[in-house]
Protein backbone atom coordinates (compact mmCIF):
# COMPACT_ATOMS: atom_id res chain seq x y z
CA UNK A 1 -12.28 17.75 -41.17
CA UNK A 2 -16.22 18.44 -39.99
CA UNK A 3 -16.98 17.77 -36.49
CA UNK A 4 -18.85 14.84 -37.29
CA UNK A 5 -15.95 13.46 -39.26
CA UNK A 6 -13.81 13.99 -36.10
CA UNK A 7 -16.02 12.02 -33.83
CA UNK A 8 -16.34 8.95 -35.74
CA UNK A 9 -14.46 6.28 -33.46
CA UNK A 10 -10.91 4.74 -35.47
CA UNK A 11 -11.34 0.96 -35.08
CA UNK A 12 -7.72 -0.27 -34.10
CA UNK A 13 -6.54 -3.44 -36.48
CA UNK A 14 -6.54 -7.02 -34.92
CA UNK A 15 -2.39 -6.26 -35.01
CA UNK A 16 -3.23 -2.79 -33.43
CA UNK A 17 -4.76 -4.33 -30.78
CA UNK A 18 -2.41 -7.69 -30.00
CA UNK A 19 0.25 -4.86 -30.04
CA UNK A 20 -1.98 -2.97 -27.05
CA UNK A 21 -2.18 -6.20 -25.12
CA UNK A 22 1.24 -7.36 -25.19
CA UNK A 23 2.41 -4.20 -24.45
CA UNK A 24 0.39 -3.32 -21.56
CA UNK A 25 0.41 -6.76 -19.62
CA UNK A 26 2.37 -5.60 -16.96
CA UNK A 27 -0.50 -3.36 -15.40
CA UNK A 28 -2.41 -6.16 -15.09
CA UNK A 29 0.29 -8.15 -12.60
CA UNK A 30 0.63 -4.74 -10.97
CA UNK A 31 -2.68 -4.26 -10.40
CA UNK A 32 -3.60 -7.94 -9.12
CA UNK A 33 -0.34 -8.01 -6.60
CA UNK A 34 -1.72 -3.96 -5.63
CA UNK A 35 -5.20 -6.20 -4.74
CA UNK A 36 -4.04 -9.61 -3.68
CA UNK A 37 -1.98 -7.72 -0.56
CA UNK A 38 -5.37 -6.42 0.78
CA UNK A 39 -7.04 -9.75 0.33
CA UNK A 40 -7.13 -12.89 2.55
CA UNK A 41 -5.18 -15.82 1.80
CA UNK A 42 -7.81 -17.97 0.20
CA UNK A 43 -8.68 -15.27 -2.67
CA UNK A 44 -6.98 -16.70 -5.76
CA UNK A 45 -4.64 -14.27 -7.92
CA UNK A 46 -5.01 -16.38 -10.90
CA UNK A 47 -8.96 -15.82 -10.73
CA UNK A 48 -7.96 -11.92 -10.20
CA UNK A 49 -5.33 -12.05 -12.97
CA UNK A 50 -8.21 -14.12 -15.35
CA UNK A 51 -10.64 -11.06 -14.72
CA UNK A 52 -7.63 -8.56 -15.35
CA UNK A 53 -6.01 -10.06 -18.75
CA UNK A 54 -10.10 -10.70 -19.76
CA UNK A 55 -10.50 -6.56 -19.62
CA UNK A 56 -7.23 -5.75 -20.82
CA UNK A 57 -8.57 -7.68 -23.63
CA UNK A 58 -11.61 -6.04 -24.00
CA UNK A 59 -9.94 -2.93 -23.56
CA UNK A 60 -8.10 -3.07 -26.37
CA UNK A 61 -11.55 -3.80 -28.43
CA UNK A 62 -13.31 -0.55 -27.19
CA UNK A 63 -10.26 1.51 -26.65
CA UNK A 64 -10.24 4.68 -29.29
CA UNK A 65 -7.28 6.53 -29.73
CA UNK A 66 -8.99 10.09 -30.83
CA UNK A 67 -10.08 10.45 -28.02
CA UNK A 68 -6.44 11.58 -26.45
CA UNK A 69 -7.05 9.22 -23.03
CA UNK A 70 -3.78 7.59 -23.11
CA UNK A 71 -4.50 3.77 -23.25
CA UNK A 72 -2.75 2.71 -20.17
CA UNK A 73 -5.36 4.84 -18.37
CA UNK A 74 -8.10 3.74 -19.91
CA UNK A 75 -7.16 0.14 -19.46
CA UNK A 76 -6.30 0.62 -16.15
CA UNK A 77 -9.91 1.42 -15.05
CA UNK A 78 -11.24 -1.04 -16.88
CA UNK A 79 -9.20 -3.28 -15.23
CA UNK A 80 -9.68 -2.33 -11.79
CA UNK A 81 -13.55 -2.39 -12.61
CA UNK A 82 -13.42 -5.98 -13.82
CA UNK A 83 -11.25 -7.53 -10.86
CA UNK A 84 -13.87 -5.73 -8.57
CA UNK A 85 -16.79 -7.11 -10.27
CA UNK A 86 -14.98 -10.84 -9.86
CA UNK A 87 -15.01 -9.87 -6.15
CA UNK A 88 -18.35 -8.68 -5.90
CA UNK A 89 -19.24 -12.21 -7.46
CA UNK A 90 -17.28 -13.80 -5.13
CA UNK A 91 -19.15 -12.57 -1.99
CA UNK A 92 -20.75 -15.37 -0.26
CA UNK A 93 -21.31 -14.39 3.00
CA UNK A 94 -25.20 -14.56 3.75
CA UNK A 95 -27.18 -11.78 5.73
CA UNK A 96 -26.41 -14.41 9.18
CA UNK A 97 -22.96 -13.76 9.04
CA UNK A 98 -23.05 -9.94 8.14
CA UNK A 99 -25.10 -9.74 11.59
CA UNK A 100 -22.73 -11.91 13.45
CA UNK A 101 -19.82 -9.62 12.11
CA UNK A 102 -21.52 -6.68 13.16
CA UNK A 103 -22.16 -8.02 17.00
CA UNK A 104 -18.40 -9.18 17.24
CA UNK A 105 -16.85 -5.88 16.04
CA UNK A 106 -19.42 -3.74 18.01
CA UNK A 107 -18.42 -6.45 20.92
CA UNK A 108 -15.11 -6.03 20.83
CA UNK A 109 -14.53 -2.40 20.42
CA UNK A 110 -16.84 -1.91 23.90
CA UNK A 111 -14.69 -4.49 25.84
CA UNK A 112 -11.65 -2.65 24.71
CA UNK A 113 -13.08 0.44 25.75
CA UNK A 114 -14.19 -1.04 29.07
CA UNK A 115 -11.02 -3.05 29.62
CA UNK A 116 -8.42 -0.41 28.41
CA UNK A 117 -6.92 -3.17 26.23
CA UNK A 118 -7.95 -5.77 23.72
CA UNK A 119 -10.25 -8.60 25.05
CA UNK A 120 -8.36 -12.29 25.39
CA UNK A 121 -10.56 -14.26 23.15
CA UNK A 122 -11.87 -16.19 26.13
CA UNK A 123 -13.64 -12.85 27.16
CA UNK A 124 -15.04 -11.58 24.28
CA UNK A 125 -16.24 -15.33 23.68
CA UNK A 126 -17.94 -15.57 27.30
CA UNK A 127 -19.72 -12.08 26.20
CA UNK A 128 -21.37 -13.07 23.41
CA UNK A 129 -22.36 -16.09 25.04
CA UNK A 130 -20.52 -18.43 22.57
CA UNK A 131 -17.37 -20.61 22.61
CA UNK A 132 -14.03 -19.86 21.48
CA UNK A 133 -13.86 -22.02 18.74
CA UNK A 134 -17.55 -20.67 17.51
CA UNK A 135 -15.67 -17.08 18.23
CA UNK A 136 -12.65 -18.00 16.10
CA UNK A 137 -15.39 -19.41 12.91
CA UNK A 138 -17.24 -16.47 12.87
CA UNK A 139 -13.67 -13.82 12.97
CA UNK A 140 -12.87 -15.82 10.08
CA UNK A 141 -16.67 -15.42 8.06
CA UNK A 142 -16.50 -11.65 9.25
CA UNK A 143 -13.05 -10.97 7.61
CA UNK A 144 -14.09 -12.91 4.34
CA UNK A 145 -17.14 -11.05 4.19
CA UNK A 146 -15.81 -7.73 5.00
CA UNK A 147 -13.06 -7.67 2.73
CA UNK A 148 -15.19 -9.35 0.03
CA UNK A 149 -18.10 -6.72 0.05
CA UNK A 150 -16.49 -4.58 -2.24
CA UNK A 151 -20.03 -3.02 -3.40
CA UNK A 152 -21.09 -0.70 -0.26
CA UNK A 153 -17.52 -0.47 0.87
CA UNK A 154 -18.08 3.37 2.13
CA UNK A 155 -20.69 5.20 2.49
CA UNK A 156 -21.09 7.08 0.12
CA UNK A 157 -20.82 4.39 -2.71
CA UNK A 158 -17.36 5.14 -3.87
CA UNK A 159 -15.36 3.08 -5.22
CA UNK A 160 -12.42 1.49 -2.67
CA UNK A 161 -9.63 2.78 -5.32
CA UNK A 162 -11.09 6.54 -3.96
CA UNK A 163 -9.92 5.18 -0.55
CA UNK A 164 -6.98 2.92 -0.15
CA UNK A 165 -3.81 4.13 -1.27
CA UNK A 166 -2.11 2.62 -4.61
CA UNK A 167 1.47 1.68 -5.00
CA UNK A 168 1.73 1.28 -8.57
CA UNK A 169 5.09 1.74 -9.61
CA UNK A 170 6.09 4.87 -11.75
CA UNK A 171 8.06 4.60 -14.83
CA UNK A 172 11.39 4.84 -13.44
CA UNK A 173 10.48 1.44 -10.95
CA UNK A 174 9.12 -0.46 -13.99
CA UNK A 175 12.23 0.46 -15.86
CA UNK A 176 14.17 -0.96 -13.82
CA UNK A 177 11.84 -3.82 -13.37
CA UNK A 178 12.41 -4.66 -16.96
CA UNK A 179 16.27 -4.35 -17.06
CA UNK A 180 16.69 -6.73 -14.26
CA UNK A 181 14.49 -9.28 -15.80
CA UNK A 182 16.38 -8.73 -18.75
CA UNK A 183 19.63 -9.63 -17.36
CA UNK A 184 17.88 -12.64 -15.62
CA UNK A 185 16.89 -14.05 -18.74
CA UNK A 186 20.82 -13.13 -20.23
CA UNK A 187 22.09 -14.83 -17.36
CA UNK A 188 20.21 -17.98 -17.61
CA UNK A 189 21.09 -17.56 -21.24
CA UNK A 190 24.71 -17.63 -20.16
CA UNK A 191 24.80 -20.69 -17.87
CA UNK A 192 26.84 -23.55 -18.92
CA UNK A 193 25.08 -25.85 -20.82
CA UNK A 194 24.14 -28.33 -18.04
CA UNK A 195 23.02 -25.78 -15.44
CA UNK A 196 21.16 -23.98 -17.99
CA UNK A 197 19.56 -27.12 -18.36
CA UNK A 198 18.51 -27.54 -14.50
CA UNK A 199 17.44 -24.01 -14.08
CA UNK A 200 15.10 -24.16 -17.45
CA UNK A 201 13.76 -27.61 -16.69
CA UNK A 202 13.10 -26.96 -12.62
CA UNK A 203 11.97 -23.41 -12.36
CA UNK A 204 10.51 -22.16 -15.78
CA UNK A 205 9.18 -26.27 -16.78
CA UNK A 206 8.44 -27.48 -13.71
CA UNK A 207 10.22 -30.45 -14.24
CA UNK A 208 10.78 -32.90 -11.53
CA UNK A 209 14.57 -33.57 -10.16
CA UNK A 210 14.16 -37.31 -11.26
CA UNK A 211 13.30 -36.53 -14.50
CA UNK A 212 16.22 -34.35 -14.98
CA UNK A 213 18.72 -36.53 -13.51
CA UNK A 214 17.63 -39.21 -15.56
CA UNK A 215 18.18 -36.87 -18.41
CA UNK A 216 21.62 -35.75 -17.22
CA UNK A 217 22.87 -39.02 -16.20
CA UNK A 218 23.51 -38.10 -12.93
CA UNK A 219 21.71 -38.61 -9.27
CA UNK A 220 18.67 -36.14 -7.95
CA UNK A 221 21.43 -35.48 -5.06
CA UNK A 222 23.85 -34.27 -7.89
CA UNK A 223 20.74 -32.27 -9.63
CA UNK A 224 19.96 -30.23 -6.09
CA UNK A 225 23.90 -29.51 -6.16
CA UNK A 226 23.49 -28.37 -10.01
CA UNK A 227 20.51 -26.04 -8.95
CA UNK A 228 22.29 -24.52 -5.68
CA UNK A 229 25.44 -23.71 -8.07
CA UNK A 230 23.33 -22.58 -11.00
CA UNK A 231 21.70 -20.00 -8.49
CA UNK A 232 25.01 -18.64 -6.94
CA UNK A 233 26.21 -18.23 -10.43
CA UNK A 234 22.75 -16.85 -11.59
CA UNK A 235 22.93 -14.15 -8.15
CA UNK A 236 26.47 -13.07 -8.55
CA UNK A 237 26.38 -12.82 -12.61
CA UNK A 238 23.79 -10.77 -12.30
CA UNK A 239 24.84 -8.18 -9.06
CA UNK A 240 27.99 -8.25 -11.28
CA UNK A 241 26.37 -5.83 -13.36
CA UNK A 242 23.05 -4.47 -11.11
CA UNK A 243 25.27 -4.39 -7.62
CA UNK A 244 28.87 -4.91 -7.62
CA UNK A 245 29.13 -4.07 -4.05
CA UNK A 246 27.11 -7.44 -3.28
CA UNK A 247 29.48 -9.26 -5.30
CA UNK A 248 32.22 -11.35 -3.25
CA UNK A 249 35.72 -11.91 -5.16
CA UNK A 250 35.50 -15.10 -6.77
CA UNK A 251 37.28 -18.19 -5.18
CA UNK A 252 38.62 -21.28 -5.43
CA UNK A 253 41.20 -22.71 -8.38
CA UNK A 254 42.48 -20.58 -11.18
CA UNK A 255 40.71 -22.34 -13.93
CA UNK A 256 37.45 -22.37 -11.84
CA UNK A 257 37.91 -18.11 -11.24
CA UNK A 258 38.29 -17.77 -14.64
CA UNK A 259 35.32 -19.82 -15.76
CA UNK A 260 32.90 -17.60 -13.12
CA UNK A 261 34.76 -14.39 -14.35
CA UNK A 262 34.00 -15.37 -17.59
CA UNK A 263 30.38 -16.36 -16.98
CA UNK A 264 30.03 -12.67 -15.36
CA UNK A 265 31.58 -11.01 -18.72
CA UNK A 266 29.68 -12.93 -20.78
CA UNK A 267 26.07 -11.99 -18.94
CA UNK A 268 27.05 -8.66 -19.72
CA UNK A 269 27.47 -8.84 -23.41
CA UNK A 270 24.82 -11.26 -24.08
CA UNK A 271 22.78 -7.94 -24.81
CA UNK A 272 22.65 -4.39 -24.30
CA UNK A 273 20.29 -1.89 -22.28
CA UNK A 274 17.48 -1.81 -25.32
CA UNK A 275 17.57 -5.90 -25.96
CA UNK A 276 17.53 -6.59 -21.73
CA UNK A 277 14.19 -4.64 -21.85
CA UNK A 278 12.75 -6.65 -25.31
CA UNK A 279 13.86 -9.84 -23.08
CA UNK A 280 11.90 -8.57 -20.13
CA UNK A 281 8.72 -8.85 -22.60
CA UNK A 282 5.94 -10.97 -21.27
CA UNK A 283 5.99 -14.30 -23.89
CA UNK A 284 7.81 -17.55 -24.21
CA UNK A 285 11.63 -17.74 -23.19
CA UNK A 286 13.68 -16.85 -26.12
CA UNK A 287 17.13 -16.94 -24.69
CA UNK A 288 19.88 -15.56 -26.72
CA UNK A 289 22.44 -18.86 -27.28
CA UNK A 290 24.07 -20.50 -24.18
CA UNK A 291 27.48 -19.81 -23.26
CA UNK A 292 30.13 -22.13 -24.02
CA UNK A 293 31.78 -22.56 -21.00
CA UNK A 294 31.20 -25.98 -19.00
CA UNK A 295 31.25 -26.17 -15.07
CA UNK A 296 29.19 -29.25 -14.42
């Protein structure tokens, strides 16, 4: 093969690439929760998650596999880069506030020099020759501003992944990850028909309670009860298998032992260690058929 032959970029097939994306969604949730717990409260995920899925996409457009970069490394800058870019967009604060956040930090850090302790906001307020509640507005601006000035974030114009430490979880974490969701989805899979039908409809369908009782038969009252036992079962089914130690002996009448025992066996065989992790796949709920047994 000549050099030039060797350099020629492989263009990956639209399946190629849908393969890439679907495969490598996770990152993007990692990186967006690794961001959203250094934000403030009013910075949306979803907008951070848009930006993230958006390069992930694009990602898998210019990614080029001869070049021997793994693709979770390339996509992973590319995804950092985009959510930073939605931040950068994002900044509002004008050069008034900037100013204002300088004087209250420079303000504050001489009082608690002076003081030998951190100013009561009625001090630092009476410094700066402004009232508390036009003290508390402009903490607020200077926090949204600070955090949201991603571009000149050091000095040197590095980028803030050079400075803050990640916790993206290694392989071994996400593993696990996976399995658990995996026997999530086998225990909802499990649930007796009715409960199955409370937990599907309320958590994963958003359903309202009235809608469901009306579709069960029964009162909202009797859904809530459906929901609380659904989730016991759901908890316990589960640690059956994850954490046994966590798991109380069951209770109650012989028939109704057997029917939980029997729920926990049957989350268990519902799939083994290489289906839980094709279950934990990002895509629409495909649960394996429902148990048989009936507790509601």
């Amino acid at each position: 093969m000549t050099a030039d032959a060797a350099s020629t970029p492989v263009e990956l097939t639209d399946a190629q690439r849908a393969e890439l994306v679907e495969k490598h969604l996770p990152i993007v949730g990692y990186i967006t929760s690794e961001f959203i717990g250094r934000l403030p409260s009013h910075v949306s995920r979803d907008d951070l998650t848009s930006a993230g899925l958006m390069a992930l996409f694009q990602a898998s457009r210019g990614y080029d596999p001869t070049t021997g970069v793994p693709f979770a490394r390339y996509a992973n800058t590319r995804i950092r880069g985009a959510i930073l870019d939605d931040l950068r967009g994002a900044d509002w604060a004008s050069r008034g506030v900037r100013s204002r956040a300088r004087k209250l930090s420079a303000t504050e850090d001489q009082l608690t020099t002076q003081l030998g302790r951190t100013p009561t906001p009625v001090e630092l307020a009476g410094v700066l020759g402004v009232s508390v509640r036009e003290l508390t507005e402009t903490r607020d601006e200077s926090q949204r501003a600070m955090v949201l000035s991603m571009q000149g974030f050091t000095a040197d114009g590095g980028s803030i992944d050079d400075h803050l430490p990640t916790h993206t979880p290694g392989p071994e974490q996400e593993l696990l990850h996976r399995e658990r969701l995996g026997y999530l989805r086998a225990a909802i899979a499990a649930l007796p028909e009715r409960l199955r039908i409370v937990v599907e409809g309320y958590f994963l369908h958003e359903r309202p309670m009235a809608e469901l009782a009306e579709e069960l038969g029964v009162t909202e009252s009797r859904i809530s009860q459906m929901r609380a036992e659904a989730l016991a079962l759901l908890r316990d089914g589960m640690n059956t298998h994850l954490s046994p130690e966590m798991v109380a002996p069951a209770t109650g009448s012989a028939p109704a032992v057997k029917r939980k025992e029997a729920y926990y066996a049957a989350v268990g065989t519902q799939s083994d260690f290489k289906a839980r992790l094709a279950l934990s796949a990002f895509g629409a709920f495909a649960a394996p058929a429902p148990f048989s047994a009936r507790t509601a």
